[in-house]
PDB file of N, CA and C in Angstrom:
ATOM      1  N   UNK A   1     -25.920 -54.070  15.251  1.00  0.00           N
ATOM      2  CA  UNK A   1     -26.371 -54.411  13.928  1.00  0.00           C
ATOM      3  C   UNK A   1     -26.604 -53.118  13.143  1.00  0.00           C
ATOM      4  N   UNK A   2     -26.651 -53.096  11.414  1.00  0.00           N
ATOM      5  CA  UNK A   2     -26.380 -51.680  10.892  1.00  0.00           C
ATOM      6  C   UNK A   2     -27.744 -51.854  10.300  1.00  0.00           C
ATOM      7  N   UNK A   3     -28.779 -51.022   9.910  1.00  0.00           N
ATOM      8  CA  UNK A   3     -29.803 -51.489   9.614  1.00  0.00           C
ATOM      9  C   UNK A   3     -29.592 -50.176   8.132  1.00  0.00           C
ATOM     10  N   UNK A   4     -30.187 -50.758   7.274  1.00  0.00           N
ATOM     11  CA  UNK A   4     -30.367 -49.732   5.596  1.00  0.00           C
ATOM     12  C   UNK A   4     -30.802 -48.794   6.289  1.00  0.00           C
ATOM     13  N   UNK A   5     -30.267 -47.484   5.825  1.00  0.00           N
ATOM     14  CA  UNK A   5     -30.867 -46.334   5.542  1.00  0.00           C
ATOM     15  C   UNK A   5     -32.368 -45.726   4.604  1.00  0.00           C
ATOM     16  N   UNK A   6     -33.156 -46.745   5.081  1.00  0.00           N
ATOM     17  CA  UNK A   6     -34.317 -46.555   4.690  1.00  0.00           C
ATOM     18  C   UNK A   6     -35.539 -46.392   5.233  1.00  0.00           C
ATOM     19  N   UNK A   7     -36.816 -45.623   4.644  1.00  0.00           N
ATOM     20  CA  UNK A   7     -37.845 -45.561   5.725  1.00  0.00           C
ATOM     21  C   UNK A   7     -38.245 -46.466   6.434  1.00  0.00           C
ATOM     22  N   UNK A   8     -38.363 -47.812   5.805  1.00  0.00           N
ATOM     23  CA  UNK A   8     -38.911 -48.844   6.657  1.00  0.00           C
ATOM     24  C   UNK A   8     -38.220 -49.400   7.945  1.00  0.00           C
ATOM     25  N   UNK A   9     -36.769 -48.840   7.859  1.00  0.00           N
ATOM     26  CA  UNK A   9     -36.090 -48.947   8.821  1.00  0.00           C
ATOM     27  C   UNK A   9     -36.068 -48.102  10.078  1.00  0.00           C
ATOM     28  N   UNK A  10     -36.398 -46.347   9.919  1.00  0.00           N
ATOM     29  CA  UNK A  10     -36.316 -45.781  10.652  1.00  0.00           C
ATOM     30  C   UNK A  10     -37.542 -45.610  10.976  1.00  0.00           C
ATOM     31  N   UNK A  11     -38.588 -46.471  11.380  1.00  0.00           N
ATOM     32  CA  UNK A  11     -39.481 -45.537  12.282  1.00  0.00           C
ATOM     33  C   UNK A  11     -39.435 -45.093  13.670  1.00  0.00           C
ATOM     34  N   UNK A  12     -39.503 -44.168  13.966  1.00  0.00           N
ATOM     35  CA  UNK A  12     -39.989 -43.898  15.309  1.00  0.00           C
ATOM     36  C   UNK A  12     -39.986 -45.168  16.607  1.00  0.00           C
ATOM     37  N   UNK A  13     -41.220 -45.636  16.670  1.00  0.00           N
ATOM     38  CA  UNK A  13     -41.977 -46.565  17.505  1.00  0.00           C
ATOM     39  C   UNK A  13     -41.770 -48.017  16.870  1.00  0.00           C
ATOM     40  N   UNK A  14     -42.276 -48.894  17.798  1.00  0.00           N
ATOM     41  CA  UNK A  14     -42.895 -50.201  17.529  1.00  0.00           C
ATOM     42  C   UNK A  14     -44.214 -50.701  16.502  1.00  0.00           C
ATOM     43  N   UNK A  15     -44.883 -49.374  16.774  1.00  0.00           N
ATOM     44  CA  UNK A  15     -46.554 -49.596  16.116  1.00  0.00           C
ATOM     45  C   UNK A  15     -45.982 -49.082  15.101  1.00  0.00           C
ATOM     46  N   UNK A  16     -45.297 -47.924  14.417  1.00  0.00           N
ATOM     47  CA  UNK A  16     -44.888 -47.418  13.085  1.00  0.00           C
ATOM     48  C   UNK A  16     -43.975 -48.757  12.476  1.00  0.00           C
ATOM     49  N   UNK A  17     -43.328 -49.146  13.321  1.00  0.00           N
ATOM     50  CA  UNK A  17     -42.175 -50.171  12.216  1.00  0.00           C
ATOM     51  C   UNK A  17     -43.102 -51.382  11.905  1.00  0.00           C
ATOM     52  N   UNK A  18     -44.153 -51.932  12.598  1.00  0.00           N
ATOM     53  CA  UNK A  18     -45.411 -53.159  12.510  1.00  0.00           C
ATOM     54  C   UNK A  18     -45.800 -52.697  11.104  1.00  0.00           C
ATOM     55  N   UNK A  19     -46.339 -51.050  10.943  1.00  0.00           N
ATOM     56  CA  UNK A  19     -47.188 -50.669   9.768  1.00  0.00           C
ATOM     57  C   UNK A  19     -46.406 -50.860   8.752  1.00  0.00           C
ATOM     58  N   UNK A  20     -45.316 -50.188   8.675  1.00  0.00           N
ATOM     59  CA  UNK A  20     -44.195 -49.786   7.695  1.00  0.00           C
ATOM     60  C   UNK A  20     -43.811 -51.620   6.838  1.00  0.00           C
ATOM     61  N   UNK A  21     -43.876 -52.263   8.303  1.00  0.00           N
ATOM     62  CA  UNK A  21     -43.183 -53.660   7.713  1.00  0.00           C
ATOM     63  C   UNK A  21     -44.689 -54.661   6.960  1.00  0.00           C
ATOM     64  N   UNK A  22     -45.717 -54.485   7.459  1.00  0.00           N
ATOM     65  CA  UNK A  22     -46.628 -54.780   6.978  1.00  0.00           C
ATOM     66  C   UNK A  22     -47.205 -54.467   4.965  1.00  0.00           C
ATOM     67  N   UNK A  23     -46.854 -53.365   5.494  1.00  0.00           N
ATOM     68  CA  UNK A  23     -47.486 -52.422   3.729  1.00  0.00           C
ATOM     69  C   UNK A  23     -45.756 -53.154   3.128  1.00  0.00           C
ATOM     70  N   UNK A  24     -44.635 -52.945   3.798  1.00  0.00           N
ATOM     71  CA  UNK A  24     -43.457 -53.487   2.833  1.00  0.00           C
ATOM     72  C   UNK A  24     -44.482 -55.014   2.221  1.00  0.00           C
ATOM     73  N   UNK A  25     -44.470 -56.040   3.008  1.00  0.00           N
ATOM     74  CA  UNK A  25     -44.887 -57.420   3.224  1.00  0.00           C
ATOM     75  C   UNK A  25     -45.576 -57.259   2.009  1.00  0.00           C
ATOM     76  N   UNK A  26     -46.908 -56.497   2.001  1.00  0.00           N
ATOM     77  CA  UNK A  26     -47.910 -56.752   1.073  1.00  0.00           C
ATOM     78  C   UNK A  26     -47.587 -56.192   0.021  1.00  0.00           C
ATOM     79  N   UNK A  27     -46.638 -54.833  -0.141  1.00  0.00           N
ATOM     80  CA  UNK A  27     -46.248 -54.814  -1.947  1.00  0.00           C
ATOM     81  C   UNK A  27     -45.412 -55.556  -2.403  1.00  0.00           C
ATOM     82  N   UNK A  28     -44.229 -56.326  -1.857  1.00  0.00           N
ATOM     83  CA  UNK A  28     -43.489 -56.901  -2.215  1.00  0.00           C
ATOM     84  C   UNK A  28     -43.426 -58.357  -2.109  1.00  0.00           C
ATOM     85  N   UNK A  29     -44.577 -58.685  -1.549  1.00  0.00           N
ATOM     86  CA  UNK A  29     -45.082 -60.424  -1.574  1.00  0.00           C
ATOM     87  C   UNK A  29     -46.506 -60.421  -2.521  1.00  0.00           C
ATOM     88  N   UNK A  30     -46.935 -59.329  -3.206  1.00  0.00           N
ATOM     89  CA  UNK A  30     -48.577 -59.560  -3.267  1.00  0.00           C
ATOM     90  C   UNK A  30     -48.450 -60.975  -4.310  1.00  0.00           C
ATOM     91  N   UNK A  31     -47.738 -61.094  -5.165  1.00  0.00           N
ATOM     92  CA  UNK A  31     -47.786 -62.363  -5.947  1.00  0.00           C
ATOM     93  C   UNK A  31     -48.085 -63.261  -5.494  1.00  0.00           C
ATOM     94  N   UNK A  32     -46.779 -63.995  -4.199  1.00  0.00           N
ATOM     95  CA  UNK A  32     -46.862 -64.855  -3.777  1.00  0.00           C
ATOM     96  C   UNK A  32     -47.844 -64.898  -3.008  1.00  0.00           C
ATOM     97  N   UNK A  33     -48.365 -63.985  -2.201  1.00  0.00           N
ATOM     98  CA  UNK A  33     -49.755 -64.074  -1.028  1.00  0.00           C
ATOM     99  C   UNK A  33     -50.838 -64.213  -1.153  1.00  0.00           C
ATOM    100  N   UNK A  34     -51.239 -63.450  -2.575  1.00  0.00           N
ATOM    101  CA  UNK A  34     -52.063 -63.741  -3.224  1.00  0.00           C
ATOM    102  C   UNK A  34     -53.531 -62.680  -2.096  1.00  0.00           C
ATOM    103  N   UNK A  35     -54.609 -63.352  -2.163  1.00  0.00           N
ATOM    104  CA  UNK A  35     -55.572 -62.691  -1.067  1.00  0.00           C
ATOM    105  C   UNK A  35     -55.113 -63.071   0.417  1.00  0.00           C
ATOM    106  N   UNK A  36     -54.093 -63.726   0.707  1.00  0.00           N
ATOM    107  CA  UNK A  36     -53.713 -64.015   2.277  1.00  0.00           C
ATOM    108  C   UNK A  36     -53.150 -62.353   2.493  1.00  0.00           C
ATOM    109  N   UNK A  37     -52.993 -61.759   1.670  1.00  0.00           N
ATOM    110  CA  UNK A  37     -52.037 -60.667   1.735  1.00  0.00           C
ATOM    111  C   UNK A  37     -53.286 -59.793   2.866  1.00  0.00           C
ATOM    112  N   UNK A  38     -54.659 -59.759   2.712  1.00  0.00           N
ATOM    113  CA  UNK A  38     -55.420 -59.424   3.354  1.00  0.00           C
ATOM    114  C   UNK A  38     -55.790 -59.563   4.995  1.00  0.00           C
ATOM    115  N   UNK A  39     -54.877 -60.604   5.020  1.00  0.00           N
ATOM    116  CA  UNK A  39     -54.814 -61.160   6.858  1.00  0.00           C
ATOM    117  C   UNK A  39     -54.101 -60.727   7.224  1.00  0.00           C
ATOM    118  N   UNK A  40     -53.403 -59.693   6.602  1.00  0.00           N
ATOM    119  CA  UNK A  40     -52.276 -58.728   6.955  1.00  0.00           C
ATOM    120  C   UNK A  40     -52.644 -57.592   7.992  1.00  0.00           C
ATOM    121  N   UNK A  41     -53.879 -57.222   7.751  1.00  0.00           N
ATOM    122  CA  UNK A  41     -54.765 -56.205   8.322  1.00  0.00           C
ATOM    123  C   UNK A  41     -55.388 -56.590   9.627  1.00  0.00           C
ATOM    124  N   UNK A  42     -55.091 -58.191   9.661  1.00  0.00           N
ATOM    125  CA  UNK A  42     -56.007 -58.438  11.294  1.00  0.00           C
ATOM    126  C   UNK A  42     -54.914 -57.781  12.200  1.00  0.00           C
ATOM    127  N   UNK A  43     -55.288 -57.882  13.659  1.00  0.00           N
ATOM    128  CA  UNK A  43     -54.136 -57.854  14.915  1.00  0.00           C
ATOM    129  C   UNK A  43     -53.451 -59.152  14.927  1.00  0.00           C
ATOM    130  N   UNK A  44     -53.478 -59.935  14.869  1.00  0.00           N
ATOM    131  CA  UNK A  44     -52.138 -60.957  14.772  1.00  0.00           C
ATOM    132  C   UNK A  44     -52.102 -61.556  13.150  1.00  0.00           C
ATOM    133  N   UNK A  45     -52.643 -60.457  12.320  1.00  0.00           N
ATOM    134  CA  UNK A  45     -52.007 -60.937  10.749  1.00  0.00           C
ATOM    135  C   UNK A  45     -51.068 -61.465  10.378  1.00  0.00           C
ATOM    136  N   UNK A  46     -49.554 -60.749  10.938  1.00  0.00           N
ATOM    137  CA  UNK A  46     -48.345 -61.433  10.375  1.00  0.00           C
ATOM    138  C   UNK A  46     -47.957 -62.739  11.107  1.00  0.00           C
ATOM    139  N   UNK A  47     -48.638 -63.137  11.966  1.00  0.00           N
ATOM    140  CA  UNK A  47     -48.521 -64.208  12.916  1.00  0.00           C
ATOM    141  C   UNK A  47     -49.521 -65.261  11.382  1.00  0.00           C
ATOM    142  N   UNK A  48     -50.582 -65.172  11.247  1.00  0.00           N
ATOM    143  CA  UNK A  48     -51.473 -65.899  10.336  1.00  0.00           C
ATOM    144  C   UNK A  48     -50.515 -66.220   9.500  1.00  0.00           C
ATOM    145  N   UNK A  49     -50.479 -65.563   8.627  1.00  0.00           N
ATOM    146  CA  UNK A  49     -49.341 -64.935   7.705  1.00  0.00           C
ATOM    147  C   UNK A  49     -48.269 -66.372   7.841  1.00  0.00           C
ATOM    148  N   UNK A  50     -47.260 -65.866   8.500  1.00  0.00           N
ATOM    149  CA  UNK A  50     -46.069 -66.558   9.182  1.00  0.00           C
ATOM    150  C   UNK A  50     -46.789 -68.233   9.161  1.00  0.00           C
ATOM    151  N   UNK A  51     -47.508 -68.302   9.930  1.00  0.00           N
ATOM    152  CA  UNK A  51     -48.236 -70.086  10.042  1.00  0.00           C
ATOM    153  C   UNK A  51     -48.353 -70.268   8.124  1.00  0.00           C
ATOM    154  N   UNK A  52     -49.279 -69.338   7.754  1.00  0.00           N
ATOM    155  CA  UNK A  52     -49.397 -70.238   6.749  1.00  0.00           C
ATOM    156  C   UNK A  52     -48.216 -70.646   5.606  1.00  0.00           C
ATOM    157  N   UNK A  53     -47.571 -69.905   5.183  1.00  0.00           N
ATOM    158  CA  UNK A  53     -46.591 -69.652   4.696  1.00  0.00           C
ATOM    159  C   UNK A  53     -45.347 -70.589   5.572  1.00  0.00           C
ATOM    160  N   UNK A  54     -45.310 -71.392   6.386  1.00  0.00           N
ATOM    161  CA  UNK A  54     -44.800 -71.955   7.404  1.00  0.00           C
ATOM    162  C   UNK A  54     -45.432 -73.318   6.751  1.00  0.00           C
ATOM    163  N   UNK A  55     -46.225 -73.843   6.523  1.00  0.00           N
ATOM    164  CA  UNK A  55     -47.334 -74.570   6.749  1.00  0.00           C
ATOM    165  C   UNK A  55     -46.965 -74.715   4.827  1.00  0.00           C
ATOM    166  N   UNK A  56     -47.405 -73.983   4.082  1.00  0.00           N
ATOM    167  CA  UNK A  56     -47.082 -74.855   2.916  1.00  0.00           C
ATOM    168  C   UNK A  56     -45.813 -75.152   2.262  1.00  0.00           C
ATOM    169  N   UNK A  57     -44.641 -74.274   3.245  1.00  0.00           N
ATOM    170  CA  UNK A  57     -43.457 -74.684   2.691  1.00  0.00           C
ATOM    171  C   UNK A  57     -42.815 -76.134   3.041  1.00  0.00           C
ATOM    172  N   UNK A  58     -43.604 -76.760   4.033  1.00  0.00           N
ATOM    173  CA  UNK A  58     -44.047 -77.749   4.803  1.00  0.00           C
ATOM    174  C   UNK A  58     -44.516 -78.787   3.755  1.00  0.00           C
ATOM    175  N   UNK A  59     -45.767 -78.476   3.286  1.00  0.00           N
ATOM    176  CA  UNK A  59     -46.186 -79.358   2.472  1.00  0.00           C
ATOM    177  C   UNK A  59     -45.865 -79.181   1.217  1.00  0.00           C
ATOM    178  N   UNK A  60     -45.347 -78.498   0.272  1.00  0.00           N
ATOM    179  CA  UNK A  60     -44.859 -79.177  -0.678  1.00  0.00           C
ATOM    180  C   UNK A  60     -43.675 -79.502  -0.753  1.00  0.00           C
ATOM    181  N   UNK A  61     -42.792 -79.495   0.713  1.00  0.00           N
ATOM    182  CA  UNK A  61     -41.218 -79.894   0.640  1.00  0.00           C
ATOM    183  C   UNK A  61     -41.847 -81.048   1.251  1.00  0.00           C
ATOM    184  N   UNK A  62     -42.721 -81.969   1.420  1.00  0.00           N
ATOM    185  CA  UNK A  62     -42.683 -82.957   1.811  1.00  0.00           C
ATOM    186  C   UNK A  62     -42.246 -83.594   3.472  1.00  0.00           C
ATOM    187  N   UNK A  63     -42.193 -81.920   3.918  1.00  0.00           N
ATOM    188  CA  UNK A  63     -41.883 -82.399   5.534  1.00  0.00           C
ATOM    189  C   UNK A  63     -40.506 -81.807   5.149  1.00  0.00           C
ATOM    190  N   UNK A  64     -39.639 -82.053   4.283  1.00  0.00           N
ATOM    191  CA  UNK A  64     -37.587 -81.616   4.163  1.00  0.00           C
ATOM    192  C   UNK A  64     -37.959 -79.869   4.416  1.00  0.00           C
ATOM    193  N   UNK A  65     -38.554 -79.371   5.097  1.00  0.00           N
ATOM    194  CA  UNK A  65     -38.644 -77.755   5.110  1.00  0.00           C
ATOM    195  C   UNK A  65     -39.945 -77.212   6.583  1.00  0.00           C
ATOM    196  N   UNK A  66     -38.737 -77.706   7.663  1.00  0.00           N
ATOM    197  CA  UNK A  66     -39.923 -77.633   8.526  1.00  0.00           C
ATOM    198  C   UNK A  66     -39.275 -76.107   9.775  1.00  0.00           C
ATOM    199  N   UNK A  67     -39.858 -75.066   9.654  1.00  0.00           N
ATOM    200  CA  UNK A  67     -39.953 -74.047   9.730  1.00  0.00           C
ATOM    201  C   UNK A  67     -40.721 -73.595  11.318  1.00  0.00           C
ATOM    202  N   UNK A  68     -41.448 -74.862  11.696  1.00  0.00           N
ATOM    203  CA  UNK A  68     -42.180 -74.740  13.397  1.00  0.00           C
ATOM    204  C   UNK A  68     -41.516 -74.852  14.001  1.00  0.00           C
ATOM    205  N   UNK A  69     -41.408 -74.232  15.252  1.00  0.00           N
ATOM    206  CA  UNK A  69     -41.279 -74.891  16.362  1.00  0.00           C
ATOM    207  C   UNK A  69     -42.335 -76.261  17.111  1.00  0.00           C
ATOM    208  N   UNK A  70     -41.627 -76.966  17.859  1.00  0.00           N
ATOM    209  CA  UNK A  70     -41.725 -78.399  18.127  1.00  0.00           C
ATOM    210  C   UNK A  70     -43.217 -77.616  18.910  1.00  0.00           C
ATOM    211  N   UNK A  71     -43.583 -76.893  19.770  1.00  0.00           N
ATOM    212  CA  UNK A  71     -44.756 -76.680  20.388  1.00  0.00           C
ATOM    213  C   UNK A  71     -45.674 -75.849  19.088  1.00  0.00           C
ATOM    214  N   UNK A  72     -45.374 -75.344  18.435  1.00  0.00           N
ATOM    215  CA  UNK A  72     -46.034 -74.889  17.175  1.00  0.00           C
ATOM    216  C   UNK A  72     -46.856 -75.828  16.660  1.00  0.00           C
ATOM    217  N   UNK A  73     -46.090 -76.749  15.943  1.00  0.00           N
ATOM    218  CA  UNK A  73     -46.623 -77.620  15.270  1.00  0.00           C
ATOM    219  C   UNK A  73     -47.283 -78.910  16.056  1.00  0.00           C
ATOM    220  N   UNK A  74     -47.105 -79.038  17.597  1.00  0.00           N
ATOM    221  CA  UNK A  74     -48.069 -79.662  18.485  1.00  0.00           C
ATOM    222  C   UNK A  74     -49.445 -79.015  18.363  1.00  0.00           C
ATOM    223  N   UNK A  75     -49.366 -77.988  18.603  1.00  0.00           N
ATOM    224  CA  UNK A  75     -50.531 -76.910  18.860  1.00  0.00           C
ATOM    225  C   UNK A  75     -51.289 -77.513  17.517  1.00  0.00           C
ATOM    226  N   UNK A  76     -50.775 -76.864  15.962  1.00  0.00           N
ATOM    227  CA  UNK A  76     -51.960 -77.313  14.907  1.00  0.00           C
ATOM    228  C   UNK A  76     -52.100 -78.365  14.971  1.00  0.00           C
ATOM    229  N   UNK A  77     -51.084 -79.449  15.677  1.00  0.00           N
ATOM    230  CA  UNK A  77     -51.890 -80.740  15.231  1.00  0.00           C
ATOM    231  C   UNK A  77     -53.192 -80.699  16.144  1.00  0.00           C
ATOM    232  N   UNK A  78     -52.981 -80.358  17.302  1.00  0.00           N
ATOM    233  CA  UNK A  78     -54.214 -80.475  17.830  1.00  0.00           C
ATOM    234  C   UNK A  78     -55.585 -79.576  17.830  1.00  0.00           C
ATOM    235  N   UNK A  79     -55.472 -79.222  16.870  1.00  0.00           N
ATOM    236  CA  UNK A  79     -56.675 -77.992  16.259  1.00  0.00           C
ATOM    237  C   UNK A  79     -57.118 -78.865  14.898  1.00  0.00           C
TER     238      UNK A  79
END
């Protein structure tokens, strides 16, 4: 796979490309994220993140936009 010639592409490590892709996430979603953009900062932020954003594309497609996996969406139901 050819990846852009860009910083966010070349980091180093695993923990540098997490940061790099994170700070991308939050300048270039802050509209849409709104203050979720802030759960960005936990240890499983982009996981939060991912659910919720998962979760309302869900509900306002009416269910036609379902984005879980089948044990995913077992799991919230049962929470």
């Amino acid at each position: 796979m050819i990846l852009p010639n860009t910083p966010l592409y070349q980091a180093k490590t695993d923990a540098e490309f997490r940061i790099r892709m994170i700070q991308h996430i939050k300048t270039a979603y802050k509209d849409i994220l709104g203050k979720d953009a802030n759960l960005l900062d936990l240890p499983n932020g982009l996981e939060i993140v991912q659910a919720k954003i998962q979760q309302r594309l869900y509900d306002m497609s009416n269910g036609q936009i379902n984005l879980f996996r089948d044990e995913d969406r077992r799991e919230q139901l049962a929470a």
